[in-house]
PDB file of N, CA and C in Angstrom:
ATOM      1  N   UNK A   1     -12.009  30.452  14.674  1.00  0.00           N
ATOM      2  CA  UNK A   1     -11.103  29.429  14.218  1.00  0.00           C
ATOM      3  C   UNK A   1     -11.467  28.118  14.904  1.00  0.00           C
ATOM      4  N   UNK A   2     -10.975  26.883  14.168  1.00  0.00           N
ATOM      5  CA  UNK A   2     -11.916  25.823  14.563  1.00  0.00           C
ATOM      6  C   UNK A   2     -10.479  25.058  14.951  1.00  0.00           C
ATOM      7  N   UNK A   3     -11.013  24.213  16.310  1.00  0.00           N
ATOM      8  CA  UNK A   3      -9.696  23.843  16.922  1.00  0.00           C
ATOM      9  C   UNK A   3     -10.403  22.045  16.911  1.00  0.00           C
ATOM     10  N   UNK A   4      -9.237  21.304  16.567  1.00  0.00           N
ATOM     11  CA  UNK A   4      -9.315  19.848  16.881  1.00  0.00           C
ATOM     12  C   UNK A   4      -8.246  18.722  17.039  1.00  0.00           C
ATOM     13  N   UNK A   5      -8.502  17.662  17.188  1.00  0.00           N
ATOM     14  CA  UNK A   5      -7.448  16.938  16.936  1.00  0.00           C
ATOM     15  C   UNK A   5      -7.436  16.037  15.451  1.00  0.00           C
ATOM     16  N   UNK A   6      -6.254  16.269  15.012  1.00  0.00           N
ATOM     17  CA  UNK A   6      -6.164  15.489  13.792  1.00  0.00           C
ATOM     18  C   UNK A   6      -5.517  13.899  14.353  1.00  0.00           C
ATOM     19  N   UNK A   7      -5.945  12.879  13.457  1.00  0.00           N
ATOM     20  CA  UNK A   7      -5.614  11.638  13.901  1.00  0.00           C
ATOM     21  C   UNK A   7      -4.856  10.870  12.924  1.00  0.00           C
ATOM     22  N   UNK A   8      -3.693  10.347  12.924  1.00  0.00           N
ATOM     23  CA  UNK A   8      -3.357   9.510  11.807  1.00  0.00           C
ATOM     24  C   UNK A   8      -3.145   8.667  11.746  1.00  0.00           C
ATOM     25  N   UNK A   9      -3.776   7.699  11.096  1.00  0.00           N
ATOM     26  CA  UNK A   9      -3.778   5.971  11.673  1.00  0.00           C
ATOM     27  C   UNK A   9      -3.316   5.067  10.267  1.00  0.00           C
ATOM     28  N   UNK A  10      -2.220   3.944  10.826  1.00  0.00           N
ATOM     29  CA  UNK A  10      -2.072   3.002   9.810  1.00  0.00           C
ATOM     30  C   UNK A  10      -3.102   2.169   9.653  1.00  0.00           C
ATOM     31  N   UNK A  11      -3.507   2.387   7.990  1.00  0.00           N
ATOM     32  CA  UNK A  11      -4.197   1.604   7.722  1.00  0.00           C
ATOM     33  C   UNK A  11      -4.070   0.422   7.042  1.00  0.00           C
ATOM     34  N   UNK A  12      -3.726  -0.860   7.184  1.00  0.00           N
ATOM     35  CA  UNK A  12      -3.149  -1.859   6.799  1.00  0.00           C
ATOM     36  C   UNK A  12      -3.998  -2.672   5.851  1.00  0.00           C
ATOM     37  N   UNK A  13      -3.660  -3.180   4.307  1.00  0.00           N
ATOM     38  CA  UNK A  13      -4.906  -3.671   3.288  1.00  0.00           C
ATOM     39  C   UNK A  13      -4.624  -5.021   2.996  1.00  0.00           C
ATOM     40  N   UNK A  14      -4.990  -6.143   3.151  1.00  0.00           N
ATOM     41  CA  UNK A  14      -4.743  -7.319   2.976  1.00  0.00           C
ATOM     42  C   UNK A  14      -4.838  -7.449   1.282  1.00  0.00           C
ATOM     43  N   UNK A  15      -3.511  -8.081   1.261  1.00  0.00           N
ATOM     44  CA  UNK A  15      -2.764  -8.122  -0.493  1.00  0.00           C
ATOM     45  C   UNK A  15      -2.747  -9.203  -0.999  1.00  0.00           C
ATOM     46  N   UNK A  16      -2.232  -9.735  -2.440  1.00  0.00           N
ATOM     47  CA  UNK A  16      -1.688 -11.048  -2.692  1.00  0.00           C
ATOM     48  C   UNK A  16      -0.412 -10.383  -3.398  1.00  0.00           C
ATOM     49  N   UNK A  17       0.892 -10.945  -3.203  1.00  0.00           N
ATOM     50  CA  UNK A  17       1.818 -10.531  -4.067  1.00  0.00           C
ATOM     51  C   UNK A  17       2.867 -11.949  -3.840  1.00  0.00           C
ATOM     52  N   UNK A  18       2.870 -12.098  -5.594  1.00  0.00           N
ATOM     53  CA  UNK A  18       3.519 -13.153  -5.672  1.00  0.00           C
ATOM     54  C   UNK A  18       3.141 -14.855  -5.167  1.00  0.00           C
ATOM     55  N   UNK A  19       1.738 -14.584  -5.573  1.00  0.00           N
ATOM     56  CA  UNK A  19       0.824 -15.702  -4.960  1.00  0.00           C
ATOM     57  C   UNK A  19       0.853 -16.065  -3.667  1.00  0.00           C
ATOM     58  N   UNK A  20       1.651 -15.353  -2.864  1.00  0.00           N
ATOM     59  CA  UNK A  20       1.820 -14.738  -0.839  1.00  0.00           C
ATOM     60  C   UNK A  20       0.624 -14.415  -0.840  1.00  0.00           C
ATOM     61  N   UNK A  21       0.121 -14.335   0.034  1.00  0.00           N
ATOM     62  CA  UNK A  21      -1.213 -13.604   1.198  1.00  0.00           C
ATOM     63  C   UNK A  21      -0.145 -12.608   1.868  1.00  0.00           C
ATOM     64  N   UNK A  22      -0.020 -11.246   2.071  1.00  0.00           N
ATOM     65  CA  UNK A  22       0.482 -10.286   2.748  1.00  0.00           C
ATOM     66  C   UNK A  22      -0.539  -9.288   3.212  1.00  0.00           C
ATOM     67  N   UNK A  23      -0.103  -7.960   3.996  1.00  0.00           N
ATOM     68  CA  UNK A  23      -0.661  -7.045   4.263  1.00  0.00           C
ATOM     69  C   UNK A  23       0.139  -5.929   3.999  1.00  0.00           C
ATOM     70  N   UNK A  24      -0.543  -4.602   3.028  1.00  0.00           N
ATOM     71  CA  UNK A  24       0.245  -4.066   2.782  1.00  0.00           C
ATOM     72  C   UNK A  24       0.546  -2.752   3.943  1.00  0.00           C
ATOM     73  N   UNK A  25       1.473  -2.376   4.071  1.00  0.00           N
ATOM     74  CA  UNK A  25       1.940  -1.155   5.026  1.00  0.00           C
ATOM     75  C   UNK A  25       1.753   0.047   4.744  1.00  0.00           C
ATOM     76  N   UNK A  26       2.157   0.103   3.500  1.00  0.00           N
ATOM     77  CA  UNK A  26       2.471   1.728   3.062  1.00  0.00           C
ATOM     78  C   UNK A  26       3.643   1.939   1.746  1.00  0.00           C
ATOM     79  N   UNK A  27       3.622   3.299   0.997  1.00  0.00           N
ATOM     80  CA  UNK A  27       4.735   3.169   0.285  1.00  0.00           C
ATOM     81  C   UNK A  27       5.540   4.129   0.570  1.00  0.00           C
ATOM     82  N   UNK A  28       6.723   3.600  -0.174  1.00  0.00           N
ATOM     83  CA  UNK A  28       8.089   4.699   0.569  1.00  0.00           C
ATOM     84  C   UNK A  28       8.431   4.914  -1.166  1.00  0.00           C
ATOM     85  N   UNK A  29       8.901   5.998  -0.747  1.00  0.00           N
ATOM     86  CA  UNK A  29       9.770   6.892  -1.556  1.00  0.00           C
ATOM     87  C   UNK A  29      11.533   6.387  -2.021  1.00  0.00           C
ATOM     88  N   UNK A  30      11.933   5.922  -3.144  1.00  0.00           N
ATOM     89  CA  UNK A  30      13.270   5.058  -2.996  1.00  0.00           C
ATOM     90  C   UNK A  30      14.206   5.524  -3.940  1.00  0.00           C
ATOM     91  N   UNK A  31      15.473   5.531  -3.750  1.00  0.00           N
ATOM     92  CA  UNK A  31      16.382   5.618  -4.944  1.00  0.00           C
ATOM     93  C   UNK A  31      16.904   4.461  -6.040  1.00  0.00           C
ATOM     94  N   UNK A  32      17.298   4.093  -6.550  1.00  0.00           N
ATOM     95  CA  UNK A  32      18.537   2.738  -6.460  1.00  0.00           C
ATOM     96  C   UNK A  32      20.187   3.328  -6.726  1.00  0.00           C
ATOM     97  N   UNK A  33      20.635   2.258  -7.289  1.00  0.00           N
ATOM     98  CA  UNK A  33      22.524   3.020  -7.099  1.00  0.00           C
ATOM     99  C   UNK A  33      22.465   3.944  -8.554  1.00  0.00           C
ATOM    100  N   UNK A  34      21.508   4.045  -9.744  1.00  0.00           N
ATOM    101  CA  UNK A  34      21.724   4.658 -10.701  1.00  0.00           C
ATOM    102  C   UNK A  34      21.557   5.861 -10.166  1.00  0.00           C
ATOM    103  N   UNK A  35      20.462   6.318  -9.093  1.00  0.00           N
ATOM    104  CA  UNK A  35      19.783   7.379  -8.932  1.00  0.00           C
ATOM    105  C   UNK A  35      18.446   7.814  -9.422  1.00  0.00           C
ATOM    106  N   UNK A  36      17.768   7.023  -9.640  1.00  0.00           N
ATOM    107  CA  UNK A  36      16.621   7.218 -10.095  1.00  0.00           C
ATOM    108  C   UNK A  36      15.826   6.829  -9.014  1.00  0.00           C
ATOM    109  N   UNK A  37      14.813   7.718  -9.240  1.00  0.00           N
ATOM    110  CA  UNK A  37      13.752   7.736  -8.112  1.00  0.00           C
ATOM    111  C   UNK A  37      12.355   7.168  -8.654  1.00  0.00           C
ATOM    112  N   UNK A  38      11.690   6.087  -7.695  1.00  0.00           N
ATOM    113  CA  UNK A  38      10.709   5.208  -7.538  1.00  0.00           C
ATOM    114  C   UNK A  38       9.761   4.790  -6.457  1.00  0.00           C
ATOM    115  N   UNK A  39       8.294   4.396  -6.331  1.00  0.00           N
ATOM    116  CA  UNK A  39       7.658   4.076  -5.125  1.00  0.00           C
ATOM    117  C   UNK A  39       7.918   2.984  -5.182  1.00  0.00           C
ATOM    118  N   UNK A  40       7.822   2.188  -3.780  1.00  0.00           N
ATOM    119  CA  UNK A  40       7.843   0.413  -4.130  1.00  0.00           C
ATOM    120  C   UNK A  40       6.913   0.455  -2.385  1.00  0.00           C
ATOM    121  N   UNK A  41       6.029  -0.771  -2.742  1.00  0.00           N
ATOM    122  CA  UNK A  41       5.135  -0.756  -1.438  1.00  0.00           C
ATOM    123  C   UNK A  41       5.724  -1.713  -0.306  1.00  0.00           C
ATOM    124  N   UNK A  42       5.414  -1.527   0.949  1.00  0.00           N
ATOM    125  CA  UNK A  42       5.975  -2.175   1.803  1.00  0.00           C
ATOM    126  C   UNK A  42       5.203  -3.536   2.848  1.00  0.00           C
ATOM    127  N   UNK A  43       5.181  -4.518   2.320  1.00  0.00           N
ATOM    128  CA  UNK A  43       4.200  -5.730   2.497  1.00  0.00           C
ATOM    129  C   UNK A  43       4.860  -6.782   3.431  1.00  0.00           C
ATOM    130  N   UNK A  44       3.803  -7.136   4.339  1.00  0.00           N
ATOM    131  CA  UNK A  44       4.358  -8.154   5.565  1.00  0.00           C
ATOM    132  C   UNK A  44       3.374  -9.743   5.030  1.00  0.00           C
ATOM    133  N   UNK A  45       4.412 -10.424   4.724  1.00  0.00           N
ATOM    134  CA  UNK A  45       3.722 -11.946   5.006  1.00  0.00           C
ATOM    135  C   UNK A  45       3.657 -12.366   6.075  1.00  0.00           C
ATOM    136  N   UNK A  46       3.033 -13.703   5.915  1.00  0.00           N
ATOM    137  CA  UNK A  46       2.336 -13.931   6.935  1.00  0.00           C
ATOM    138  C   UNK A  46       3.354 -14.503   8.161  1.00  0.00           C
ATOM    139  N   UNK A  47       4.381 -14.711   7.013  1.00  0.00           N
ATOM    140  CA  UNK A  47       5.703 -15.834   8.263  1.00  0.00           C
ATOM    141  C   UNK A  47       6.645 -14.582   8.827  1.00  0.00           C
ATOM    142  N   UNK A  48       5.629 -13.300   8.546  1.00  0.00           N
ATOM    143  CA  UNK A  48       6.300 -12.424   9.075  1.00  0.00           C
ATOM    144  C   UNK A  48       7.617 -11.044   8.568  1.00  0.00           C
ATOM    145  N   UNK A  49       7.736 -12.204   7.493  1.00  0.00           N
ATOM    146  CA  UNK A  49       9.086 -11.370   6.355  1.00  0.00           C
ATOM    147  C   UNK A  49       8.348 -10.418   5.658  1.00  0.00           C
ATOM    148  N   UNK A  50       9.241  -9.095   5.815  1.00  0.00           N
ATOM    149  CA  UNK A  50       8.929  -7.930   5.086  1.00  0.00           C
ATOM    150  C   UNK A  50       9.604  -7.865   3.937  1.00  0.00           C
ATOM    151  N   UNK A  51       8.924  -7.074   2.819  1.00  0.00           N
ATOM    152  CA  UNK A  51       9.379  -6.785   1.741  1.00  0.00           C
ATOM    153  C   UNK A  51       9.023  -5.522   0.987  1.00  0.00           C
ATOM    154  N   UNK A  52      10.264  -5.514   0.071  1.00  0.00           N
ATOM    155  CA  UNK A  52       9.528  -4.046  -0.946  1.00  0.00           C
ATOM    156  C   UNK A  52       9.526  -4.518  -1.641  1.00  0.00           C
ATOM    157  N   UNK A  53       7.857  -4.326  -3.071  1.00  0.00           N
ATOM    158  CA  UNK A  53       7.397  -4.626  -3.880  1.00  0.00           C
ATOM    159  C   UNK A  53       7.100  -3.389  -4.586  1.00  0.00           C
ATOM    160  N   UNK A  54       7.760  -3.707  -5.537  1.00  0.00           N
ATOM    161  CA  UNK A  54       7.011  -2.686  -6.840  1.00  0.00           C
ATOM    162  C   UNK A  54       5.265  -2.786  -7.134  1.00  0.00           C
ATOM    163  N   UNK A  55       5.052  -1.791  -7.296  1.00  0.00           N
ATOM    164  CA  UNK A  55       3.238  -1.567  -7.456  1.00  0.00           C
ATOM    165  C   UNK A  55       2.799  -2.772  -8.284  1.00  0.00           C
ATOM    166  N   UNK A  56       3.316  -2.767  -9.626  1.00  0.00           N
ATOM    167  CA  UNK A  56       2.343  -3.801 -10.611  1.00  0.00           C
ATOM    168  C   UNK A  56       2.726  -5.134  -9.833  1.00  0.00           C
ATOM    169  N   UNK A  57       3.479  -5.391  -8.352  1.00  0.00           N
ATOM    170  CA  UNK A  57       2.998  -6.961  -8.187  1.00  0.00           C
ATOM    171  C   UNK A  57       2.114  -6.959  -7.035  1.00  0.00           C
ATOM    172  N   UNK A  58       1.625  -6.259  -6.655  1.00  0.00           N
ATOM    173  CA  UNK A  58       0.573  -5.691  -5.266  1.00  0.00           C
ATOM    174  C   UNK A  58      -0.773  -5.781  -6.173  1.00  0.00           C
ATOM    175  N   UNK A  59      -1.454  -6.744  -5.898  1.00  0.00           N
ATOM    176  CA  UNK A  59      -2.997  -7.375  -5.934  1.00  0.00           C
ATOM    177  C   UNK A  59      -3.497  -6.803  -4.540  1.00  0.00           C
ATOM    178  N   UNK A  60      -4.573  -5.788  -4.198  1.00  0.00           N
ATOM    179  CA  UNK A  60      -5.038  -5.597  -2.979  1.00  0.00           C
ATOM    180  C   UNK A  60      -6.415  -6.583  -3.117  1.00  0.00           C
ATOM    181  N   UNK A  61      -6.863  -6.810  -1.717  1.00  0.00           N
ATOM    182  CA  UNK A  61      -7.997  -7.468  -1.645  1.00  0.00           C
ATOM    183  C   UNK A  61      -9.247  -7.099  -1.113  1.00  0.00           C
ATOM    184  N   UNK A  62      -9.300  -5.556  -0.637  1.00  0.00           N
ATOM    185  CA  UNK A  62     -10.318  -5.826   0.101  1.00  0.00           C
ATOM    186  C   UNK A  62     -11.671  -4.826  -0.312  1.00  0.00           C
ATOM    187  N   UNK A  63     -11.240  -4.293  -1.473  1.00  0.00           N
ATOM    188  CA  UNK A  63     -12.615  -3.816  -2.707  1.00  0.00           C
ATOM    189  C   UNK A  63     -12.408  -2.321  -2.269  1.00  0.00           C
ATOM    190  N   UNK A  64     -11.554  -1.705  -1.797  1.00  0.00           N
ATOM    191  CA  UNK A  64     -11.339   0.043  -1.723  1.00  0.00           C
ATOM    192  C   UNK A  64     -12.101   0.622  -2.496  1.00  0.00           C
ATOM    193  N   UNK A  65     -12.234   0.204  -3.985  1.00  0.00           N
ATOM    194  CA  UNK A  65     -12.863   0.878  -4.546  1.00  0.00           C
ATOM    195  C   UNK A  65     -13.994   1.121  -4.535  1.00  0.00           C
ATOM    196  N   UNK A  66     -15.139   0.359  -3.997  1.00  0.00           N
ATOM    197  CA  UNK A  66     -16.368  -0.099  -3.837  1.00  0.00           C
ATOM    198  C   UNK A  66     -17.252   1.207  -3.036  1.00  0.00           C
ATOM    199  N   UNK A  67     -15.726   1.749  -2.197  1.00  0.00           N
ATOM    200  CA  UNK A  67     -15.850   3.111  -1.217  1.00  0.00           C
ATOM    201  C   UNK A  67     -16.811   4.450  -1.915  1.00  0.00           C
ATOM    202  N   UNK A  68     -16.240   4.243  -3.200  1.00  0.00           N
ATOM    203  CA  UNK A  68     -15.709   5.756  -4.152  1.00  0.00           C
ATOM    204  C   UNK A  68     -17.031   5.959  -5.404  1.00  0.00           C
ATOM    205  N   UNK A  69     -17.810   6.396  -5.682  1.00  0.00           N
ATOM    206  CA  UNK A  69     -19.156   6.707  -6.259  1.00  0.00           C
ATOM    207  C   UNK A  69     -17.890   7.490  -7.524  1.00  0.00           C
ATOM    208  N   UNK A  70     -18.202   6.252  -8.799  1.00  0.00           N
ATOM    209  CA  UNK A  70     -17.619   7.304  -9.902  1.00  0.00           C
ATOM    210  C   UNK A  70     -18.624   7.254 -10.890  1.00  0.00           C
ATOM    211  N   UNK A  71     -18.691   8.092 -11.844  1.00  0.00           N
ATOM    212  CA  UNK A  71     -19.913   8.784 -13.172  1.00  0.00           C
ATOM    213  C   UNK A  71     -19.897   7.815 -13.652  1.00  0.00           C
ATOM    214  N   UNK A  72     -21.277   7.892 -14.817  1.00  0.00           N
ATOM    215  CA  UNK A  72     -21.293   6.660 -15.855  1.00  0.00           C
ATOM    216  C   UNK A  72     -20.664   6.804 -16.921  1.00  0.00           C
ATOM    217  N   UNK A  73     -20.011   6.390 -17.752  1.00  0.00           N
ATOM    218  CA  UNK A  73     -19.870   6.945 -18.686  1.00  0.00           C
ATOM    219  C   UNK A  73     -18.101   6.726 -19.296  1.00  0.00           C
TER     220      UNK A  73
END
């Protein structure tokens, strides 16, 4: 059996939301008062104010995808 340490680190992605420069945090899991359940991401500007943003206004910036080898086609 293979023994190690697992590590878990915030990884923080520099965003644009709402023509802001932010960094995004992470997403949380949310209700509202109807009860319906939703992600909304959690983004720090720069003057410091946090916010929750729904996904379609989170522009990331820093090419994640560029990471990821996908097929042609």
């Amino acid at each position: 059996m293979a023994s190690g340490n697992i590590t878990i680190s915030q990884e923080y992605r520099p965003c644009i939301v709402k023509e802001k420069r932010a960094l995004f945090h992470g997403w949380v899991h949310t209700k509202n008062l109807l009860g319906q359940e939703f992600e909304v991401g959690i983004v720090e500007y720069e003057d410091g104010q946090v916010e929750e943003v729904t996904p379609n206004n989170i522009k990331f910036c820093d090419d994640k995808l560029k990471e990821y080898i996908f097929e042609e086609g």
